[in-house]
N, C-alpha and C. Protein backbone atom coordinates (compact mmCIF):
# COMPACT_ATOMS: atom_id res chain seq x y z
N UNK A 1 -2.90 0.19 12.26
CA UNK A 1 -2.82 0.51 10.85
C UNK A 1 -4.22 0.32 10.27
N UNK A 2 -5.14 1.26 9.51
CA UNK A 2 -5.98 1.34 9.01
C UNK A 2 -5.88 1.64 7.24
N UNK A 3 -7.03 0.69 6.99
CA UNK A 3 -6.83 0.52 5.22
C UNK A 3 -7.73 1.18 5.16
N UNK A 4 -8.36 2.16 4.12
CA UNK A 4 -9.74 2.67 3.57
C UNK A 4 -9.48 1.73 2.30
N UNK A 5 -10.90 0.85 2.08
CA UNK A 5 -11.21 -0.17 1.28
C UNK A 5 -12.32 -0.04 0.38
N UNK A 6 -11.61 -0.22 -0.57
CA UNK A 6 -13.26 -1.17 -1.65
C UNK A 6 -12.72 -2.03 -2.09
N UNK A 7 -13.77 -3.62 -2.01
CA UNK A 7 -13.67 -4.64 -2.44
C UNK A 7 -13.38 -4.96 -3.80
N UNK A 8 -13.74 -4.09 -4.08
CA UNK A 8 -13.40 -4.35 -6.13
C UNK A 8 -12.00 -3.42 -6.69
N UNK A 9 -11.34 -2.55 -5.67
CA UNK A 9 -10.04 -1.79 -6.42
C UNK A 9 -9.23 -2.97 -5.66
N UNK A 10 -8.70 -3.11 -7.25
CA UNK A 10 -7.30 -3.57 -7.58
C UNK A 10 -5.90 -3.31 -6.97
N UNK A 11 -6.19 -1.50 -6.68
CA UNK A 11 -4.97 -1.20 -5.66
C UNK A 11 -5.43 -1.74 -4.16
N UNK A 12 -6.64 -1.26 -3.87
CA UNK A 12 -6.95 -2.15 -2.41
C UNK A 12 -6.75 -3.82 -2.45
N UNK A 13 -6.47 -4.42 -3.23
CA UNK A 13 -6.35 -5.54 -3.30
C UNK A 13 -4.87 -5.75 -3.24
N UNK A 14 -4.22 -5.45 -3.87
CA UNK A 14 -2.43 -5.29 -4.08
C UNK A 14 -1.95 -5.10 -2.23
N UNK A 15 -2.63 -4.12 -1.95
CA UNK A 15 -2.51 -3.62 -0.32
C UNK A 15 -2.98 -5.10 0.38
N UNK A 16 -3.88 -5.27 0.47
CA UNK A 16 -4.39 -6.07 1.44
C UNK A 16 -3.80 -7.64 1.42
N UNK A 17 -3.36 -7.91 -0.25
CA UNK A 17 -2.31 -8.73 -0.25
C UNK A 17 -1.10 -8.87 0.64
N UNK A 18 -0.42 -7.61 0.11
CA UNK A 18 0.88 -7.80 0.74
C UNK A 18 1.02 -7.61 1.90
N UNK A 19 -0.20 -7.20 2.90
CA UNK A 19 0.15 -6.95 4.63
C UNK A 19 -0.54 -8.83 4.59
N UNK A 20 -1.44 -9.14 3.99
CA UNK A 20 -1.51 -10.77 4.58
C UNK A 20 -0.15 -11.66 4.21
N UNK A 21 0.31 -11.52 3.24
CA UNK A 21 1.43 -12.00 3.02
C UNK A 21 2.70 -11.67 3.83
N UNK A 22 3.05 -10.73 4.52
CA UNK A 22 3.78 -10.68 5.50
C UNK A 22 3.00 -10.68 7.44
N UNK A 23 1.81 -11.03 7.03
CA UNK A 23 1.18 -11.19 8.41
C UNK A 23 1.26 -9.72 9.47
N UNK A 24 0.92 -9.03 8.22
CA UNK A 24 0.53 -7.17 9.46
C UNK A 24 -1.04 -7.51 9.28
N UNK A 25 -1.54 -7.46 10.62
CA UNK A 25 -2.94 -7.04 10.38
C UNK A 25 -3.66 -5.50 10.37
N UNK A 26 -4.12 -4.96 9.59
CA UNK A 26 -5.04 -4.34 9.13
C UNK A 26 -6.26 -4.03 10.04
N UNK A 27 -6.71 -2.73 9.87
CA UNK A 27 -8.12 -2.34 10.23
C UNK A 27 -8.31 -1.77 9.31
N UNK A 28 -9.44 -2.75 8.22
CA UNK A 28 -10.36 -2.42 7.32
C UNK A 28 -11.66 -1.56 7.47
N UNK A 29 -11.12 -0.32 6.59
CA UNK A 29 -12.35 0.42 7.07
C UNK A 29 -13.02 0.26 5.42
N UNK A 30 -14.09 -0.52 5.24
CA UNK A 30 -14.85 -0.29 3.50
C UNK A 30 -15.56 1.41 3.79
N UNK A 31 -15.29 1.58 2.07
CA UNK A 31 -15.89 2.74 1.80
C UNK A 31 -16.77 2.36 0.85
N UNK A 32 -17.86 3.38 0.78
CA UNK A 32 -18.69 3.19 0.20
C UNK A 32 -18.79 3.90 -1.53
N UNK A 33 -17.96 3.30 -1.99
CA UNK A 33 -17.29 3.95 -3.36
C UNK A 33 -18.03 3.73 -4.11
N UNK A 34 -19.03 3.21 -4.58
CA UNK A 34 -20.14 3.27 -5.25
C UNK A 34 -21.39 2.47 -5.35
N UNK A 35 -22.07 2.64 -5.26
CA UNK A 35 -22.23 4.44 -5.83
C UNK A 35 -22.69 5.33 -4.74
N UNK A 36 -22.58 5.46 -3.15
CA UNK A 36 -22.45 6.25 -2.60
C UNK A 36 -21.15 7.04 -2.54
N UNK A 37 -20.08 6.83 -2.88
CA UNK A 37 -19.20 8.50 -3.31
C UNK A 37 -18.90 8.92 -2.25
N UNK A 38 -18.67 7.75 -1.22
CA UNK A 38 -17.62 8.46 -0.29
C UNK A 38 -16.92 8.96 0.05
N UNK A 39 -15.68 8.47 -1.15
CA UNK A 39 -15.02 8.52 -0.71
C UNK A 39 -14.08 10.75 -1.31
N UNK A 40 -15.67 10.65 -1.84
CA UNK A 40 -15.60 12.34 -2.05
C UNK A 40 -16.06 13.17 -1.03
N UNK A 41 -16.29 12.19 0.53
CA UNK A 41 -17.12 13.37 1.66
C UNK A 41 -15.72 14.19 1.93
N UNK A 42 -16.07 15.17 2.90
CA UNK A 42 -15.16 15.99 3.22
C UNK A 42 -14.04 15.27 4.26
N UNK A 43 -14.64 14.18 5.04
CA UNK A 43 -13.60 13.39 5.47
C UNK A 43 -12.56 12.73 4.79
N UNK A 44 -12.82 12.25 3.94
CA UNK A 44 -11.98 11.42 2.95
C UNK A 44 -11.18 12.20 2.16
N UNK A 45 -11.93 13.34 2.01
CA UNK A 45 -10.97 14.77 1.09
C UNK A 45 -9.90 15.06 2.23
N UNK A 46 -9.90 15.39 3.70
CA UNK A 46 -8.87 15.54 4.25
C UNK A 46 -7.92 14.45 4.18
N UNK A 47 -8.04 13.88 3.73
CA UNK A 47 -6.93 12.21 4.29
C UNK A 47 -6.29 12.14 2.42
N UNK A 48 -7.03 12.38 1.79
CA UNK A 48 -6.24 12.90 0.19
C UNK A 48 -7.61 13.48 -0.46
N UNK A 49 -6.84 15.03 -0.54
CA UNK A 49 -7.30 15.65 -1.70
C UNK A 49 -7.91 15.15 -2.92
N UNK A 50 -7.09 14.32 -3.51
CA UNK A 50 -7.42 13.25 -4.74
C UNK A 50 -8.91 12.96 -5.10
N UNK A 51 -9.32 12.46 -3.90
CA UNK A 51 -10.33 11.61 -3.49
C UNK A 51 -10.45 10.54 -3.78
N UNK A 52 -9.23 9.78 -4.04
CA UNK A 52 -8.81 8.06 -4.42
C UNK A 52 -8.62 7.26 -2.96
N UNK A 53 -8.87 5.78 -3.58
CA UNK A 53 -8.80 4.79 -2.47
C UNK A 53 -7.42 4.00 -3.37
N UNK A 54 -6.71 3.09 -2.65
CA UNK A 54 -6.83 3.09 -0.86
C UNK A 54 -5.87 4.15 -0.27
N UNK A 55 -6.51 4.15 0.81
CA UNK A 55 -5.48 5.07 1.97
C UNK A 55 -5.16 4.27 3.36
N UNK A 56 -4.08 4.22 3.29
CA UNK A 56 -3.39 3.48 4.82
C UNK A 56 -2.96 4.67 5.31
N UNK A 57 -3.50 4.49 6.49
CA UNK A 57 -3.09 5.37 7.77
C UNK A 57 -2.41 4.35 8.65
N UNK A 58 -1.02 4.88 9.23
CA UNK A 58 -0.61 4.68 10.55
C UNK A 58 0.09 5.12 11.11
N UNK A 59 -0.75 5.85 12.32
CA UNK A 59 -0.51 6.76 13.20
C UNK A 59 -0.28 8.48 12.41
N UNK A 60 0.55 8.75 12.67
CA UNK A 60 0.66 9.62 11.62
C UNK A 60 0.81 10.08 10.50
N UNK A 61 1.60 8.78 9.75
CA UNK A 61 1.93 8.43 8.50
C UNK A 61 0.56 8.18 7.56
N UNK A 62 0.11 8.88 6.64
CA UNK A 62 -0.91 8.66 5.45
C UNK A 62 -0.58 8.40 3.92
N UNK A 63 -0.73 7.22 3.59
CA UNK A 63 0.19 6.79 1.99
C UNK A 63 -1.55 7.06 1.69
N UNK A 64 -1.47 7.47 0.18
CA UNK A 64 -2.39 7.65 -0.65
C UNK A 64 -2.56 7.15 -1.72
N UNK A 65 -1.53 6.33 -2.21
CA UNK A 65 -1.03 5.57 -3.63
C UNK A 65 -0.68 4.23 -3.51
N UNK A 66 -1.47 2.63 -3.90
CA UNK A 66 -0.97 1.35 -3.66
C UNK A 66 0.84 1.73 -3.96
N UNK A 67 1.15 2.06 -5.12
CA UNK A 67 2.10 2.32 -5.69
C UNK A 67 3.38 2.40 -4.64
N UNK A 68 3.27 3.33 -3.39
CA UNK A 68 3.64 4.02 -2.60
C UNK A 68 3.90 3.35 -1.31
N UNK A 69 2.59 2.59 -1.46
CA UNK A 69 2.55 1.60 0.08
C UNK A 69 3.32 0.51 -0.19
N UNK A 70 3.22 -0.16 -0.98
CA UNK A 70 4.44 -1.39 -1.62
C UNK A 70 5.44 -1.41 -1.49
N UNK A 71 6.25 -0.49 -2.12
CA UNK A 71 7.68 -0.54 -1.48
C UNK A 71 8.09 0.39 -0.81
N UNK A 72 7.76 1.09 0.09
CA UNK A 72 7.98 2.07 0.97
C UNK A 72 7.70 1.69 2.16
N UNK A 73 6.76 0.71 2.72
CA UNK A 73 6.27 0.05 4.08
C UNK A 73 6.53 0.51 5.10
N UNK A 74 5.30 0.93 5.40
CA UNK A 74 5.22 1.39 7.05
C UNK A 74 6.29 0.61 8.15
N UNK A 75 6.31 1.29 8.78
CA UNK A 75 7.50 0.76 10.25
C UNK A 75 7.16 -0.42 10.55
N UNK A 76 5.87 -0.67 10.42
CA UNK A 76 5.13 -2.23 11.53
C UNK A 76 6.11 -3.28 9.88
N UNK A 77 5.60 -2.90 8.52
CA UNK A 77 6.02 -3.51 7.65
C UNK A 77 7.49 -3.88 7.50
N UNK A 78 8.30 -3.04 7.56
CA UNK A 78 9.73 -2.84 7.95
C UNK A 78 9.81 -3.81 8.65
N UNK A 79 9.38 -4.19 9.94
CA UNK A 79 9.77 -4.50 10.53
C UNK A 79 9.77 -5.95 10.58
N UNK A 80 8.36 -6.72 9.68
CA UNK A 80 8.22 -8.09 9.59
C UNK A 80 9.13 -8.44 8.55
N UNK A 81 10.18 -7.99 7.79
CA UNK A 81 11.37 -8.42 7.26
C UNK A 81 10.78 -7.89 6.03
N UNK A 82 9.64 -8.31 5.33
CA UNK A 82 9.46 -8.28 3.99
C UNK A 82 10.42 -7.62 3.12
N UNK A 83 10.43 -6.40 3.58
CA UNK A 83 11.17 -4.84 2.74
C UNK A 83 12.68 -5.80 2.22
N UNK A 84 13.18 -6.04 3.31
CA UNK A 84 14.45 -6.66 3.29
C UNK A 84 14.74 -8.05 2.26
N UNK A 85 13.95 -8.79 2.65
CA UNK A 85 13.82 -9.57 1.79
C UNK A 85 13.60 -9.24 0.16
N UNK A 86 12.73 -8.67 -0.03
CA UNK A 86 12.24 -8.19 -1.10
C UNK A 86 13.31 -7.17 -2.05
N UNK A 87 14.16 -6.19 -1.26
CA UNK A 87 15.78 -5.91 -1.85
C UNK A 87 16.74 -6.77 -2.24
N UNK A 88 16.62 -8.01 -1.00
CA UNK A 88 17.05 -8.80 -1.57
C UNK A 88 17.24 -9.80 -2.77
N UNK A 89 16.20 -9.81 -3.25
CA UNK A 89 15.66 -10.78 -4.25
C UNK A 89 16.15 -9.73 -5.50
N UNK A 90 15.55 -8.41 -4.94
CA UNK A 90 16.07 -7.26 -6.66
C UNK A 90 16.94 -7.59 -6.95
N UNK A 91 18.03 -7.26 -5.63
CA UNK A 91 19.67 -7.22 -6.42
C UNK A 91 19.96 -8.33 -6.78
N UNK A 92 19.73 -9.37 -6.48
CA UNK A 92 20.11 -10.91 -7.05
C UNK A 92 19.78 -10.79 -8.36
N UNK A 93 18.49 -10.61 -8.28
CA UNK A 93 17.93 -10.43 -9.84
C UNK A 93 18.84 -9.76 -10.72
N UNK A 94 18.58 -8.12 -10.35
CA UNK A 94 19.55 -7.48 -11.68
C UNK A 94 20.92 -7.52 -11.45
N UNK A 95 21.28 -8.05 -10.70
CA UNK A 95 23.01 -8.34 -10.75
C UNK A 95 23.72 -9.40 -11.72
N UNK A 96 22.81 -10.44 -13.03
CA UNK A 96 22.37 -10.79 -13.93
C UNK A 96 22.29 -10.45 -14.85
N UNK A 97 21.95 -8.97 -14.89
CA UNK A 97 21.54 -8.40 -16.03
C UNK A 97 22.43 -7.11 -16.39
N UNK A 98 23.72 -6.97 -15.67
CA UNK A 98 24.84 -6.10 -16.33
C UNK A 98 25.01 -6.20 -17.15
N UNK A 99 25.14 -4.81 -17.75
CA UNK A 99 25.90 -4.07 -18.88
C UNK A 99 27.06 -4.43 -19.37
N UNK A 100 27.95 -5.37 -20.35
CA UNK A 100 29.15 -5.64 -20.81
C UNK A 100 29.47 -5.02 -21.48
N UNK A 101 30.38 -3.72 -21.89
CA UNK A 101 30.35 -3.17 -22.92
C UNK A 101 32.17 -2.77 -23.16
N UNK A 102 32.25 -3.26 -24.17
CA UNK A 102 33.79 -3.14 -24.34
C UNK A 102 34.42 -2.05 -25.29
């Protein structure tokens, strides 16, 4: 699993959180987002159009959005429970917060 990184986005940070927090390791690739503008070469344009960071690649799978990578988790992620856990905790939560309406 490979991250495209910059040290200062907030979404690369959200990412790199939550694979240390469930213990996936990462291959950090930094980009050089400014002010060299990498992440506008033509390589980085194939992997998202956008030309936004971060991008997790694995294997074939390419998320382009922190948003996306969070609760959607790659297979390796799936698989260290997190996802599960983390449903878990929702429904507890809003199962609390029903609608009474008479």
């Amino acid at each position: 699993m490979k991250l495209y990184d910059y040290v200062l986005s907030p979404s690369c940070y959200k990412v790199r959180l939550m694979a240390a927090l469930v213990g996936v390791k990462m291959e950090i690739r930094p980009v050089d987002f400014h002010p060299g503008a990498e992440h506008r070469s033509l390589e980085f344009m194939a992997l998202n159009p956008a030309g936004s960071i971060p991008i997790l690649e694995d294997g074939d799978l390419i998320l382009t959005e922190s948003a996306a990578m969070l609760p959607t988790s790659p297979p390796r992620l799936r698989q260290s429970g997190w996802a599960a856990a983390r449903r878990k905790k929702q429904r507890a939560s809003s199962s609390g917060f029903r609608s009474h309406t008479g």
